[in-house]
Each structure stands twice: as C-alpha cells, then as structure tokens.
N, C-alpha and C. Protein backbone atom coordinates (compact mmCIF):
# COMPACT_ATOMS: atom_id res chain seq x y z
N UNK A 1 2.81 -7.16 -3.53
CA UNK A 1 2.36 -7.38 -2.17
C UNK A 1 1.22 -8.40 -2.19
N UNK A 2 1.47 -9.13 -1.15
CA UNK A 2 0.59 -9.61 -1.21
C UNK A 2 -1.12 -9.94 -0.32
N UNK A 3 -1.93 -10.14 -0.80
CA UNK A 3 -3.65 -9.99 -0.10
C UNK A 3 -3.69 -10.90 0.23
N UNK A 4 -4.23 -11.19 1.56
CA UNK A 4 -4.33 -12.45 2.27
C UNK A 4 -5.69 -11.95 3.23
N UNK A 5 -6.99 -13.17 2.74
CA UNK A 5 -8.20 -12.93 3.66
C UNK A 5 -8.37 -14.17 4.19
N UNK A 6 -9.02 -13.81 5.49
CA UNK A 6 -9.11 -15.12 6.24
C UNK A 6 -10.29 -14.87 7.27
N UNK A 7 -11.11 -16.28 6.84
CA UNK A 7 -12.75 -15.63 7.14
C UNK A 7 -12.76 -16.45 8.77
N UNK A 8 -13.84 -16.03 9.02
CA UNK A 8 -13.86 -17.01 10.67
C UNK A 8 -13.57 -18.35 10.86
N UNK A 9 -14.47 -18.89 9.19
CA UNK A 9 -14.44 -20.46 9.65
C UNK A 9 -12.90 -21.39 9.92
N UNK A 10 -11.90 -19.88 8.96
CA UNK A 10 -10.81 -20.88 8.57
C UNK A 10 -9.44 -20.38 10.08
N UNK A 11 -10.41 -19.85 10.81
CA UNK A 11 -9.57 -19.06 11.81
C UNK A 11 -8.74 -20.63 12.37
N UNK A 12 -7.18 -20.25 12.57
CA UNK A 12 -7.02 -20.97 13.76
C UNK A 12 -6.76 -20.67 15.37
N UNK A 13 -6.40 -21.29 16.02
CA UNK A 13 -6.57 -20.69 17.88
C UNK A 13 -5.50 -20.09 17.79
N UNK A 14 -5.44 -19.01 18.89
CA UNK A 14 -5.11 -17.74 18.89
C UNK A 14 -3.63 -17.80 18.81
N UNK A 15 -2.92 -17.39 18.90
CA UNK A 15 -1.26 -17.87 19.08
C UNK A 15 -0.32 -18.10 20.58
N UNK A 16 0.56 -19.24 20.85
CA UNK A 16 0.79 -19.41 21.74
C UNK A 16 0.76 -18.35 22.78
N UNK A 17 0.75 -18.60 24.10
CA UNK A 17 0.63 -17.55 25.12
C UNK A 17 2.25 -16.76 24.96
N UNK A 18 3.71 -17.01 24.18
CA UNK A 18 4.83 -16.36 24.92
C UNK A 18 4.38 -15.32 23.62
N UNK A 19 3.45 -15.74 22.28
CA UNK A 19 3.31 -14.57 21.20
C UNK A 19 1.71 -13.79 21.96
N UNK A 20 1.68 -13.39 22.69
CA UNK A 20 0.89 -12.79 22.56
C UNK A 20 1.41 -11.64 23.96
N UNK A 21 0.95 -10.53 23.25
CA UNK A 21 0.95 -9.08 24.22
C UNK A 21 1.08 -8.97 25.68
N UNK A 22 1.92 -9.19 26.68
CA UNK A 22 1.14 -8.93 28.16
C UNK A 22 0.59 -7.21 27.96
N UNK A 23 0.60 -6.29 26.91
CA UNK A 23 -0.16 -5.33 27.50
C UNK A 23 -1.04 -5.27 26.18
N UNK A 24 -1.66 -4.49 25.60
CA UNK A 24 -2.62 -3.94 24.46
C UNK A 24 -2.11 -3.54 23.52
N UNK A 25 -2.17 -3.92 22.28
CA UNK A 25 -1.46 -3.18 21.20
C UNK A 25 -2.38 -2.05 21.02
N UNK A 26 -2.01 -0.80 21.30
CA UNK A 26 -2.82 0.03 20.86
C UNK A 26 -2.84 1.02 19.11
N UNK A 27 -3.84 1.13 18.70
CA UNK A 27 -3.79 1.79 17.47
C UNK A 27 -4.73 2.75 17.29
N UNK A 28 -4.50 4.03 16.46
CA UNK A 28 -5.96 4.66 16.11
C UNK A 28 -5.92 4.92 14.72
N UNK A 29 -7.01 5.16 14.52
CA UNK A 29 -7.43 5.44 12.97
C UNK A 29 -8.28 6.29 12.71
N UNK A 30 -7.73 7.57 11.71
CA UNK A 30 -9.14 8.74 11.27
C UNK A 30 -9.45 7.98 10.13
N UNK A 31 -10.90 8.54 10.43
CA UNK A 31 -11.88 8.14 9.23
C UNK A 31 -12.19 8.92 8.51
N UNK A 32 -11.41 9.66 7.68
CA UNK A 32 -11.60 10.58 7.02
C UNK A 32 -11.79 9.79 5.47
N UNK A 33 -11.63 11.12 4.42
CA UNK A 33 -11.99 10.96 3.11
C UNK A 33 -10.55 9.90 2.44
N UNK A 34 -10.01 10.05 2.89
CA UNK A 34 -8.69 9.21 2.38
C UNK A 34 -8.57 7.69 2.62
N UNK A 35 -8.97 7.22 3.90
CA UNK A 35 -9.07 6.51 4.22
C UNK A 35 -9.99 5.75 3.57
N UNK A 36 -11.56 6.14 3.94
CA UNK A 36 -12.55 5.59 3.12
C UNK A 36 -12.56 5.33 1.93
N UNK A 37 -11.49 6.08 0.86
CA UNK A 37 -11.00 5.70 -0.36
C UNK A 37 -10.37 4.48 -0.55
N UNK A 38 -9.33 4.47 -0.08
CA UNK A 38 -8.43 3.21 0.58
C UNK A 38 -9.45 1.86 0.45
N UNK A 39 -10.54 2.09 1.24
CA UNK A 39 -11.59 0.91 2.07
C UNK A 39 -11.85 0.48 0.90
N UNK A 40 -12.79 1.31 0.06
CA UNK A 40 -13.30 1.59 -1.03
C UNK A 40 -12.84 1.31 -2.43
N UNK A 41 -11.21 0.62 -2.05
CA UNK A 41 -10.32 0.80 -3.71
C UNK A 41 -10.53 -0.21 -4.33
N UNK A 42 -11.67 -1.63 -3.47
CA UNK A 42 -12.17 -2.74 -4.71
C UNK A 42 -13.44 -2.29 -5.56
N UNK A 43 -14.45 -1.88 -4.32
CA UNK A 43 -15.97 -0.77 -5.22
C UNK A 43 -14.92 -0.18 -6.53
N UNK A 44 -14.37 0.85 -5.92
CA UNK A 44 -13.87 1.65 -7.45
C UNK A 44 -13.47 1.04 -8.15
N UNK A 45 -12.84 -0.39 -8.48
CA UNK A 45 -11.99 -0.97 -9.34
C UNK A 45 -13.22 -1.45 -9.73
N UNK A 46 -14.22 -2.17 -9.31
CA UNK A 46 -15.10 -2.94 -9.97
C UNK A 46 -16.17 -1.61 -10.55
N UNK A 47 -16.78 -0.88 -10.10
CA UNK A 47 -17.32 0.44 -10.31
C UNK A 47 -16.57 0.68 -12.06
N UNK A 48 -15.59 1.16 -12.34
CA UNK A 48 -14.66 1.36 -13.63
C UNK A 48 -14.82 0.29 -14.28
N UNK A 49 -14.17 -0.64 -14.16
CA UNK A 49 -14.20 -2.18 -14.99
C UNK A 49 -15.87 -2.52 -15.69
N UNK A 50 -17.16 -2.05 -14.21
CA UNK A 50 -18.55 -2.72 -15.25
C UNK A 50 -18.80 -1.51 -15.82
N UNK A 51 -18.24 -0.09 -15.40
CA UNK A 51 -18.63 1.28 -16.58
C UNK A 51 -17.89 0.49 -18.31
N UNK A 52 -16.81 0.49 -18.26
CA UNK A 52 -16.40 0.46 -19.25
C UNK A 52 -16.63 -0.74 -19.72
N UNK A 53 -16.91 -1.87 -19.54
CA UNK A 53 -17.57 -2.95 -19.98
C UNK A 53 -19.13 -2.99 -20.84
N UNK A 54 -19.64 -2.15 -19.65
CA UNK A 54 -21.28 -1.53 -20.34
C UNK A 54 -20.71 -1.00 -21.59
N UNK A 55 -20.05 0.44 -21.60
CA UNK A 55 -20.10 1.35 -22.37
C UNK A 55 -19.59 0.36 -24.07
N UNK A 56 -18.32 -0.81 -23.70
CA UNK A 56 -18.19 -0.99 -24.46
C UNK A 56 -19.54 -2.03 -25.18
N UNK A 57 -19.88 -2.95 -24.53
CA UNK A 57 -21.19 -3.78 -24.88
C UNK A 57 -22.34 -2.90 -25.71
N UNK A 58 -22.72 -1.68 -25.33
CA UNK A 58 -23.39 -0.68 -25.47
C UNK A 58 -23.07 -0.50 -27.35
N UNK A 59 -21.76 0.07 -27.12
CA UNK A 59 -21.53 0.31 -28.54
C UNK A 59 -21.32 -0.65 -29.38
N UNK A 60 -20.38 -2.31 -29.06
CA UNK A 60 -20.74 -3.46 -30.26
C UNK A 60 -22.25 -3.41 -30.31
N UNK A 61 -23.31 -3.48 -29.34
CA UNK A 61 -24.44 -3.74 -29.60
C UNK A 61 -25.11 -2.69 -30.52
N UNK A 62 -24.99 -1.49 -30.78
CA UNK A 62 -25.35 -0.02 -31.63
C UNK A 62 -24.72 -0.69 -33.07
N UNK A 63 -23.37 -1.05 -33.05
CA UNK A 63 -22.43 -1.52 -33.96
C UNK A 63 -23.72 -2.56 -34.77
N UNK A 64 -23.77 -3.70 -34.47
CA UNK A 64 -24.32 -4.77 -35.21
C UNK A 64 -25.84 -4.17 -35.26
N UNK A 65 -26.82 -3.43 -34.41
CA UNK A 65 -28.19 -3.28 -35.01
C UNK A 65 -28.10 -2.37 -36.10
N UNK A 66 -27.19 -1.56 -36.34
CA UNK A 66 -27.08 -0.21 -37.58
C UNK A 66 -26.33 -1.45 -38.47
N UNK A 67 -25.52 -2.62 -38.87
CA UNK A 67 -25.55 -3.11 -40.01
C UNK A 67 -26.61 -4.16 -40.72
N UNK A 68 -26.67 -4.21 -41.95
CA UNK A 68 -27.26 -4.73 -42.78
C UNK A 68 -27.73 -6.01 -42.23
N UNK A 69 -29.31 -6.34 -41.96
CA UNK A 69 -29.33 -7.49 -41.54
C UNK A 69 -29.99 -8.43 -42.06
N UNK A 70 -29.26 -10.20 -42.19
CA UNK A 70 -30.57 -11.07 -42.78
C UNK A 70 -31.21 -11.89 -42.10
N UNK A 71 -31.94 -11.54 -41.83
CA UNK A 71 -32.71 -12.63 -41.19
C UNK A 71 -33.14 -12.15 -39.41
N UNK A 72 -32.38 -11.14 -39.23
CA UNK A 72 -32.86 -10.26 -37.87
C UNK A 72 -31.81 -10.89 -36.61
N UNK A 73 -31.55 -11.85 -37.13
CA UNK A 73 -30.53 -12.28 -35.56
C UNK A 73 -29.38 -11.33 -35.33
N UNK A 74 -28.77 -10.83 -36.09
CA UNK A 74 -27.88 -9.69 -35.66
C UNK A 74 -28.41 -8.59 -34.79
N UNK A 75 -29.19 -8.27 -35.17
CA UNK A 75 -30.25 -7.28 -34.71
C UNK A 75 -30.52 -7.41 -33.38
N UNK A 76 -31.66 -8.65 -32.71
CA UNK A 76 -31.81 -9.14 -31.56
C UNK A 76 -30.45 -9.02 -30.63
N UNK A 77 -29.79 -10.00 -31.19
CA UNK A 77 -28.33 -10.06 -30.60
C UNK A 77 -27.74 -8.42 -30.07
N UNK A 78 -27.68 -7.55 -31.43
CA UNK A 78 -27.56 -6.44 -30.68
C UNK A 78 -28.27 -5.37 -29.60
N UNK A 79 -29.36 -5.52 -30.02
CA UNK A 79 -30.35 -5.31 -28.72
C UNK A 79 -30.46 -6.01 -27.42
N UNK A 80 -29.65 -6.93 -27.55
CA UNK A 80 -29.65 -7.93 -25.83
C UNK A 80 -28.04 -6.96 -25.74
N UNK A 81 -27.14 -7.27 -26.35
CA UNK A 81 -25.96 -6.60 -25.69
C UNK A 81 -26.31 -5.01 -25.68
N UNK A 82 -27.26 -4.05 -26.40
CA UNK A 82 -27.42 -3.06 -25.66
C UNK A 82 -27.93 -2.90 -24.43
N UNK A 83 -28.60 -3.84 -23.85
CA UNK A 83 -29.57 -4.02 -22.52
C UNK A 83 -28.68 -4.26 -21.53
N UNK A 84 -27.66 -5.60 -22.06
CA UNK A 84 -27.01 -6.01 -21.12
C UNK A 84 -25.80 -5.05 -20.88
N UNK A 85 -25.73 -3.90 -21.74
CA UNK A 85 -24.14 -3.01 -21.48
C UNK A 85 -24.72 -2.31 -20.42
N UNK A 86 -26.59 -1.75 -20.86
CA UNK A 86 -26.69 -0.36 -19.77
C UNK A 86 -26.91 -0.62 -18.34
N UNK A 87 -27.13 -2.00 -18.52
CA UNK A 87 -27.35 -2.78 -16.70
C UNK A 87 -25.76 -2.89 -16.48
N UNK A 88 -24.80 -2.94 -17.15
CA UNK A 88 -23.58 -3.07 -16.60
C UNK A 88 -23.06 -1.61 -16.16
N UNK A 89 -23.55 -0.90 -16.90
CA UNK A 89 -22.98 0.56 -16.69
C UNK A 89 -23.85 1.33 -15.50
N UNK A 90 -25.14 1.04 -15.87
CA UNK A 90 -25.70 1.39 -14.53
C UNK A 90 -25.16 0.62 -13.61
N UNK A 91 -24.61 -0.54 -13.12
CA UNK A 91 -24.24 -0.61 -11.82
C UNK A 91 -22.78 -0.40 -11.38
N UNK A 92 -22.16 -0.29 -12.84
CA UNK A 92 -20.83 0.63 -12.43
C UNK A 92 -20.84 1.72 -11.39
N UNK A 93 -21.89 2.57 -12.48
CA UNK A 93 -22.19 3.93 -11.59
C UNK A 93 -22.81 4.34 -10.52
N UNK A 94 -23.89 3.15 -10.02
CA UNK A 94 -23.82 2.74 -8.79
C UNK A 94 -22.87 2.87 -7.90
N UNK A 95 -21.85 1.71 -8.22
CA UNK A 95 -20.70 1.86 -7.41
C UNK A 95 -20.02 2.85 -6.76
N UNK A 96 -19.53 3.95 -7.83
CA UNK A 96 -18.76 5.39 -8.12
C UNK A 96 -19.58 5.59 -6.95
N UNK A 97 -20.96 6.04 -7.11
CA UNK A 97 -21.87 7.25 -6.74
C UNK A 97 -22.20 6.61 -5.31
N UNK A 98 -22.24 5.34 -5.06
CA UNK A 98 -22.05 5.29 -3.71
C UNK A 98 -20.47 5.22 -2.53
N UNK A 99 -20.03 5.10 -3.48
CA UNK A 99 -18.24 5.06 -2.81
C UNK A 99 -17.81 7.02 -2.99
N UNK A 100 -18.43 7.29 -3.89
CA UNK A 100 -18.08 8.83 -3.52
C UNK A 100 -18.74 9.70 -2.39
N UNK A 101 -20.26 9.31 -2.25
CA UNK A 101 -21.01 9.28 -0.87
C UNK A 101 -20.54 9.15 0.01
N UNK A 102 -19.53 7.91 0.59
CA UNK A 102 -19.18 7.39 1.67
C UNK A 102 -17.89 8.13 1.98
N UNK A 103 -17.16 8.74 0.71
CA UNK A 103 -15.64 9.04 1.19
C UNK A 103 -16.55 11.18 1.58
N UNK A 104 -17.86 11.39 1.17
CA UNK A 104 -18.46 12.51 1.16
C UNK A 104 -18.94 12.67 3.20
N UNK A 105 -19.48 11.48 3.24
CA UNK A 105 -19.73 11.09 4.53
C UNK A 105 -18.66 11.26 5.48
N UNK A 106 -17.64 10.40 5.22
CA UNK A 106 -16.60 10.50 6.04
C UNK A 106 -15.78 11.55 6.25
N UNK A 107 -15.90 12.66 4.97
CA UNK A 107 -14.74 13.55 5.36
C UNK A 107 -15.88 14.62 6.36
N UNK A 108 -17.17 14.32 6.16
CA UNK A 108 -18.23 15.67 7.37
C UNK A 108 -18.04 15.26 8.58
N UNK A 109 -18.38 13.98 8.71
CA UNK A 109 -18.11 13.20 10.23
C UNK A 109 -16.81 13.46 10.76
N UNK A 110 -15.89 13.56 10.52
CA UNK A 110 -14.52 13.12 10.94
C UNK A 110 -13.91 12.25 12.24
N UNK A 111 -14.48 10.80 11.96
CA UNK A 111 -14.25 9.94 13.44
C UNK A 111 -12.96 9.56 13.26
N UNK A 112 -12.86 9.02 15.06
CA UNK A 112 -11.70 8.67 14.83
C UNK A 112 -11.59 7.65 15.91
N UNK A 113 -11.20 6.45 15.51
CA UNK A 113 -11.25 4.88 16.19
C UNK A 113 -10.12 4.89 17.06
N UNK A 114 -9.58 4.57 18.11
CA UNK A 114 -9.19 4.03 19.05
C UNK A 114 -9.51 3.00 19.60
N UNK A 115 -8.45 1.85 18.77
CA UNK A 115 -8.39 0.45 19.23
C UNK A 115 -7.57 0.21 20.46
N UNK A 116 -7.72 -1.14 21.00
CA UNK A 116 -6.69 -1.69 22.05
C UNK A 116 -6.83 -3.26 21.94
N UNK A 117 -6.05 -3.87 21.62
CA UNK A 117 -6.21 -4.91 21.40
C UNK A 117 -5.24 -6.13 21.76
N UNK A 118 -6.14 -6.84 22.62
CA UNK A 118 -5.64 -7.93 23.87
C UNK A 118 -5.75 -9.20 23.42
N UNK A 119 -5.53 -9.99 24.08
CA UNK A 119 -5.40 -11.93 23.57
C UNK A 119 -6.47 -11.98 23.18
N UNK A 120 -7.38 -12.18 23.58
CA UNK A 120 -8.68 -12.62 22.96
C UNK A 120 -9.99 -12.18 22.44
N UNK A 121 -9.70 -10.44 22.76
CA UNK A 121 -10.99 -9.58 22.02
C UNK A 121 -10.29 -8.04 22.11
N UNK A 122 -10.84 -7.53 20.61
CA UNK A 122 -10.29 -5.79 20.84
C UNK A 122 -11.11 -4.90 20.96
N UNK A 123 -11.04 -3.94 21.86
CA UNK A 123 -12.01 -2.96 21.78
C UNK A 123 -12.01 -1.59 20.79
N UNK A 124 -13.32 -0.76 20.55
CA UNK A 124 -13.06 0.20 19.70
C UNK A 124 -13.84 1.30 20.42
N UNK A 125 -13.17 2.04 20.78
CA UNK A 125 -13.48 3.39 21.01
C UNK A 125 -13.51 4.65 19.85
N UNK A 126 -15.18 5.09 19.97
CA UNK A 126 -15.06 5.72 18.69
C UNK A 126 -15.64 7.51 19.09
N UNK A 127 -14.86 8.25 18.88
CA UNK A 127 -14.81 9.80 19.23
C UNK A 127 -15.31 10.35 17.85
N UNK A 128 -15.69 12.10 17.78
CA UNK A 128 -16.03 12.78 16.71
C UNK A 128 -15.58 14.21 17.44
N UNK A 129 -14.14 14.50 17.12
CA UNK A 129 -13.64 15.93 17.90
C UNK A 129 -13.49 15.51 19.28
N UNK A 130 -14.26 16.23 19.97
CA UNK A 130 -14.19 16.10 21.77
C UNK A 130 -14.94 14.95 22.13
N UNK A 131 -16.32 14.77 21.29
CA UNK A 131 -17.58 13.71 21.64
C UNK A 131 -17.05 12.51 21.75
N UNK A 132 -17.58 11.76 23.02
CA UNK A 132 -17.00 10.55 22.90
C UNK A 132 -18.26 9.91 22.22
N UNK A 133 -18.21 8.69 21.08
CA UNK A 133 -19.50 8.59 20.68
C UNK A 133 -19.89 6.99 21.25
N UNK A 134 -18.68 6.18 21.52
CA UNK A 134 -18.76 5.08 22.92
C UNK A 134 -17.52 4.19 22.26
N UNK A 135 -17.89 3.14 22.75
CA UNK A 135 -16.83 1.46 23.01
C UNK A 135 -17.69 0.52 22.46
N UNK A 136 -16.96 0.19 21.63
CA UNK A 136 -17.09 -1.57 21.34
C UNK A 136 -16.53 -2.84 21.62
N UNK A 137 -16.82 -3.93 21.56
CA UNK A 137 -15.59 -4.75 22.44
C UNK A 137 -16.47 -6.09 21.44
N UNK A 138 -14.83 -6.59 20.14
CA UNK A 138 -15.28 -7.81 19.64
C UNK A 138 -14.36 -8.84 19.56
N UNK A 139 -14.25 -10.12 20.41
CA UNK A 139 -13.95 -11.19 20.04
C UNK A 139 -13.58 -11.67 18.63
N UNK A 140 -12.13 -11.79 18.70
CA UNK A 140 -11.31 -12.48 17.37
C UNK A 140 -12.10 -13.58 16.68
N UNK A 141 -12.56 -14.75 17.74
CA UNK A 141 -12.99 -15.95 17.14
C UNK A 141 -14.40 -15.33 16.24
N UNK A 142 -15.42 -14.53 16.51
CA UNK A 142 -16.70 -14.04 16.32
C UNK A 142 -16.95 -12.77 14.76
N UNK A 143 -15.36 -12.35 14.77
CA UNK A 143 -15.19 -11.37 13.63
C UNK A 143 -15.32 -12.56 12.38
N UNK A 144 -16.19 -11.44 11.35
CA UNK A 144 -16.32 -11.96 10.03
C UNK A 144 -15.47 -12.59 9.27
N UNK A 145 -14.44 -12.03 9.15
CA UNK A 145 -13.59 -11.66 8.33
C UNK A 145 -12.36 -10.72 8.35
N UNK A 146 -11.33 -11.24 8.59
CA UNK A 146 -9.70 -10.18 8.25
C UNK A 146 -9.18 -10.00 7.07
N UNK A 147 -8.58 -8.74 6.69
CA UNK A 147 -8.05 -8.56 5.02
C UNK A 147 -6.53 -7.76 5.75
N UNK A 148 -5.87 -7.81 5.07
CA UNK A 148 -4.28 -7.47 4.95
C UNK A 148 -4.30 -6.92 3.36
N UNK A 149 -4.15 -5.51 3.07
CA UNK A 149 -4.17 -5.37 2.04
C UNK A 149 -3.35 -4.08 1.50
N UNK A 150 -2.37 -3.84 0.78
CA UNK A 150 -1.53 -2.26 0.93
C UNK A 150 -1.41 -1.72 2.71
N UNK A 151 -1.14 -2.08 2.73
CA UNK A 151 -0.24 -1.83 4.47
C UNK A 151 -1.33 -1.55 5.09
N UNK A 152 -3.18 -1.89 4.98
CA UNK A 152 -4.34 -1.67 5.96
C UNK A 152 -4.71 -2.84 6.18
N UNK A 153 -4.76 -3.07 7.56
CA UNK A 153 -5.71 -4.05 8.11
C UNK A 153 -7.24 -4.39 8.42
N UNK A 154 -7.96 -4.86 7.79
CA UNK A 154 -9.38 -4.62 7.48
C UNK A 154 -10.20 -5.51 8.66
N UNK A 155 -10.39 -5.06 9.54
CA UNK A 155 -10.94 -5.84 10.38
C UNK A 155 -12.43 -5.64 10.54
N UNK A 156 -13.61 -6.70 9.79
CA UNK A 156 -14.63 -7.09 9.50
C UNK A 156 -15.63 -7.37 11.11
N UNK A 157 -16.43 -6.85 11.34
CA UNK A 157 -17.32 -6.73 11.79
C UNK A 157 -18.16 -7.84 11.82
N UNK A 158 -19.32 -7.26 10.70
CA UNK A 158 -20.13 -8.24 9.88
C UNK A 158 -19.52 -8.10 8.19
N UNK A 159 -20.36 -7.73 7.55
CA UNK A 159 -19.78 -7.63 6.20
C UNK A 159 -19.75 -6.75 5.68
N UNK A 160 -20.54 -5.20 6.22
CA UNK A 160 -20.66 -4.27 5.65
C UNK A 160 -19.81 -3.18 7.17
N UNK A 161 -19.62 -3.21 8.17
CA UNK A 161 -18.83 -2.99 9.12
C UNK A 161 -17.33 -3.34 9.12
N UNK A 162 -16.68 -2.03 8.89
CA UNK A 162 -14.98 -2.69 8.89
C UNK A 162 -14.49 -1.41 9.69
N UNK A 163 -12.91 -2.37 10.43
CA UNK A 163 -12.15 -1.65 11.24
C UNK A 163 -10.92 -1.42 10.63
N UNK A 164 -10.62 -0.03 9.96
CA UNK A 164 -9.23 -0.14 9.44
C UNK A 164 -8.01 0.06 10.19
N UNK A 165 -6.92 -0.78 10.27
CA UNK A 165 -5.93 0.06 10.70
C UNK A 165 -4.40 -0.25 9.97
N UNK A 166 -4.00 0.83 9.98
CA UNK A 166 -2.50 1.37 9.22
C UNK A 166 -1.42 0.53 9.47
N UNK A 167 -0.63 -0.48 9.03
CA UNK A 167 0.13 -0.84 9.86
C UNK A 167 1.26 0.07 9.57
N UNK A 168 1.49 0.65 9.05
CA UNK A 168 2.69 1.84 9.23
C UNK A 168 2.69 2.53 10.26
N UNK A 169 1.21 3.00 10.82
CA UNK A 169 1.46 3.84 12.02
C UNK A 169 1.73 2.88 13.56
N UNK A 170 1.96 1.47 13.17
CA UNK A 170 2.65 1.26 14.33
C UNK A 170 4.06 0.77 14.72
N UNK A 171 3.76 0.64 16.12
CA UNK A 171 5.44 0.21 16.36
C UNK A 171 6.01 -0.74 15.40
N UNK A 172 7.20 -1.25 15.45
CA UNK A 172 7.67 -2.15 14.11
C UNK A 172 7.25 -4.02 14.24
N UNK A 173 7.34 -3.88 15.74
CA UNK A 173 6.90 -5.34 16.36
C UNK A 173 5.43 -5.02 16.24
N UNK A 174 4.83 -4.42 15.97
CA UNK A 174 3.28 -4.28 16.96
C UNK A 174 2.37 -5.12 15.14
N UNK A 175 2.95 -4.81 13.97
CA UNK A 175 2.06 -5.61 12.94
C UNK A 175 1.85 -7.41 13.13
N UNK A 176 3.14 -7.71 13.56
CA UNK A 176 3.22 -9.34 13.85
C UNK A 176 1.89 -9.61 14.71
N UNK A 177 2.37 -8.40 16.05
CA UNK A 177 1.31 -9.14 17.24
C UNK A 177 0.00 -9.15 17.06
N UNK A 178 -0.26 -8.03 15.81
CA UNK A 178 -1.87 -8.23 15.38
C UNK A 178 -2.40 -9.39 14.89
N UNK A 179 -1.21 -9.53 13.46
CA UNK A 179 -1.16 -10.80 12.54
C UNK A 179 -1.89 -11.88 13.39
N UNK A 180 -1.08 -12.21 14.52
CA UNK A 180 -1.27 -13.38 15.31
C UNK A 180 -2.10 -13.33 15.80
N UNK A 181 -2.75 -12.45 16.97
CA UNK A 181 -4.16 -12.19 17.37
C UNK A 181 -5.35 -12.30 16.43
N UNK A 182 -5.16 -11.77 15.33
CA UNK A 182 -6.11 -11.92 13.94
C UNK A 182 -6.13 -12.81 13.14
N UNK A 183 -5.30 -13.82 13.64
CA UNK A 183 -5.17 -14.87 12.71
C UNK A 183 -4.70 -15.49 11.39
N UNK A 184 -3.98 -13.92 10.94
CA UNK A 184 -3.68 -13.89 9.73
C UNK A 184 -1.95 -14.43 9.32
N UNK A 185 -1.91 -14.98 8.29
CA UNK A 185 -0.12 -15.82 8.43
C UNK A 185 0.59 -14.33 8.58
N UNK A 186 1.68 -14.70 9.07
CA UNK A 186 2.86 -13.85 8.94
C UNK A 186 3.59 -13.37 7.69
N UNK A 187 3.85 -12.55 7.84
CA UNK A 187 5.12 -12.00 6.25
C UNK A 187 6.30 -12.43 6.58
C-alpha cells in the first residue's frame, strides 16, 4: 500500500465543481486506545528501532573498552559509543512511554469526532458520552498537512493535532470525495 503525504504548500485547488459533494461527506471517529495506536504506529516504529540501536551501540561499546588496549583509542571510541547508545535508548523509551500515555489517555477519555465535510472547509464536532465538548470548522487550503496511510486518513491540524478517519467506515464513493477535497491523488 501505498503512503502518500501532502503538505499545504504542495496543495492544489480544490477539485472541479461536478467532483465535489452537493451534500457533506459525513464521518465519525472514536478515539479510543486502538485508534491512538494506529496514529502512533511511526512513534512505535521509531521508539523500537533507537531502543535497539542504543542497546546494540551500548554493548559494541562495553565490547571494545573490556579488550586489550594500545594506545587508549579503542577505549575512548568505546566510551563515545556507550554514551551515544544510552542517548539512543533513552529516547527510544521516550517514545514507548509517551505513545503508551496517549493510547492510556485515550482509552479514559473516550471521544468521539464527528466530521462533515463540504467543498471548502470541514467541521469537527467533538462529544465525550452525552457531553457535547463543541465544533471546529478548518479550511482545506489552511490544514498542515494530509497522510493516507493503512486505510486512515490523517488530517493535520497543526503538527501535533490530527483528525483520523477510517476510510473503511465509509460509503464506497465517499474515500474519492475526500481524496479530492484533501487534495490527496487518487488510487
């Protein structure tokens, strides 16, 4: 499958008027623990990759200061790659420990987004159970950033603000009409 991001600058104008919606594509999305995993599945990939990178740096570096040394440059050398493994591993675990937070967060909260989304800006209505917690309303041209990625649509905010939505849970026409509103090429 393939990932396709497409940031504001490279946006083009919206798609002719006969492709676009006369009514709202509507979608919703829980924000639960699953989801936020989903959001979350580059943190974890990079999170794993600098653990085990550290861990391994960690141990060549243990490796070369415990052998026989002349002249001490082995030594040094291994003491910079021990430094440089535990800064890698510490921010592995960074990663983990804040992406497990967030999917910890999301499953207490349990929101749930209600989009609608028209020619030229979508709104987000965001509930918690009965509470309505309000509406947002953002302009296509003004969004950060769109991602298409395993059948979720990542719709960027700013950079740390994202709107997910499923394209499985919609109608079969209704992924195109986003595509196009969002700017993103077609499949």
């Amino acid at each position: 499958m393939e990932n396709e991001t497409i940031s504001a600058e490279e946006k083009t104008d919206l798609p002719p008027e006969a492709d676009r919606p006369a009514e709202p594509v509507r979608a919703k999305a829980v924000l639960d623990g699953r989801m936020q995993s989903r959001i979350g599945r580059e943190n974890r990939n990079a999170g794993i990759l600098f653990a085990v990178l550290g861990l391994a740096a960690v141990a060549f570096g243990a490796v070369l200061c415990a052998l026989p040394v002349f002249g001490g440059g082995r030594t040094i050398f291994g003491v910079l790659l021990i430094v440089f493994g535990a800064l890698l591993l510490l921010c592995g675990v960074i990663l983990l420990l804040l992406l497990a937070k967030s999917i910890r967060t999301a499953k207490r909260l349990q929101l749930v987004n209600e989009y609608a989304f028209y020619q030229d800006r979508f709104t987000v209505h965001t509930l918690r159970g009965e509470e309505d917690l309000g509406t947002g309303e953002f302009v296509y041209t003004e969004l950060y950033k769109v991602k298409e990625k395993h059948g979720l649509l990542q719709i960027y905010a700013s950079s740390n603000i994202v709107y997910p939505v499923e394209t499985a849970a919609l109608a079969p026409e209704e992924p195109a009409l986003l595509r196009g509103l969002l700017g993103l090429p077609q499949k």
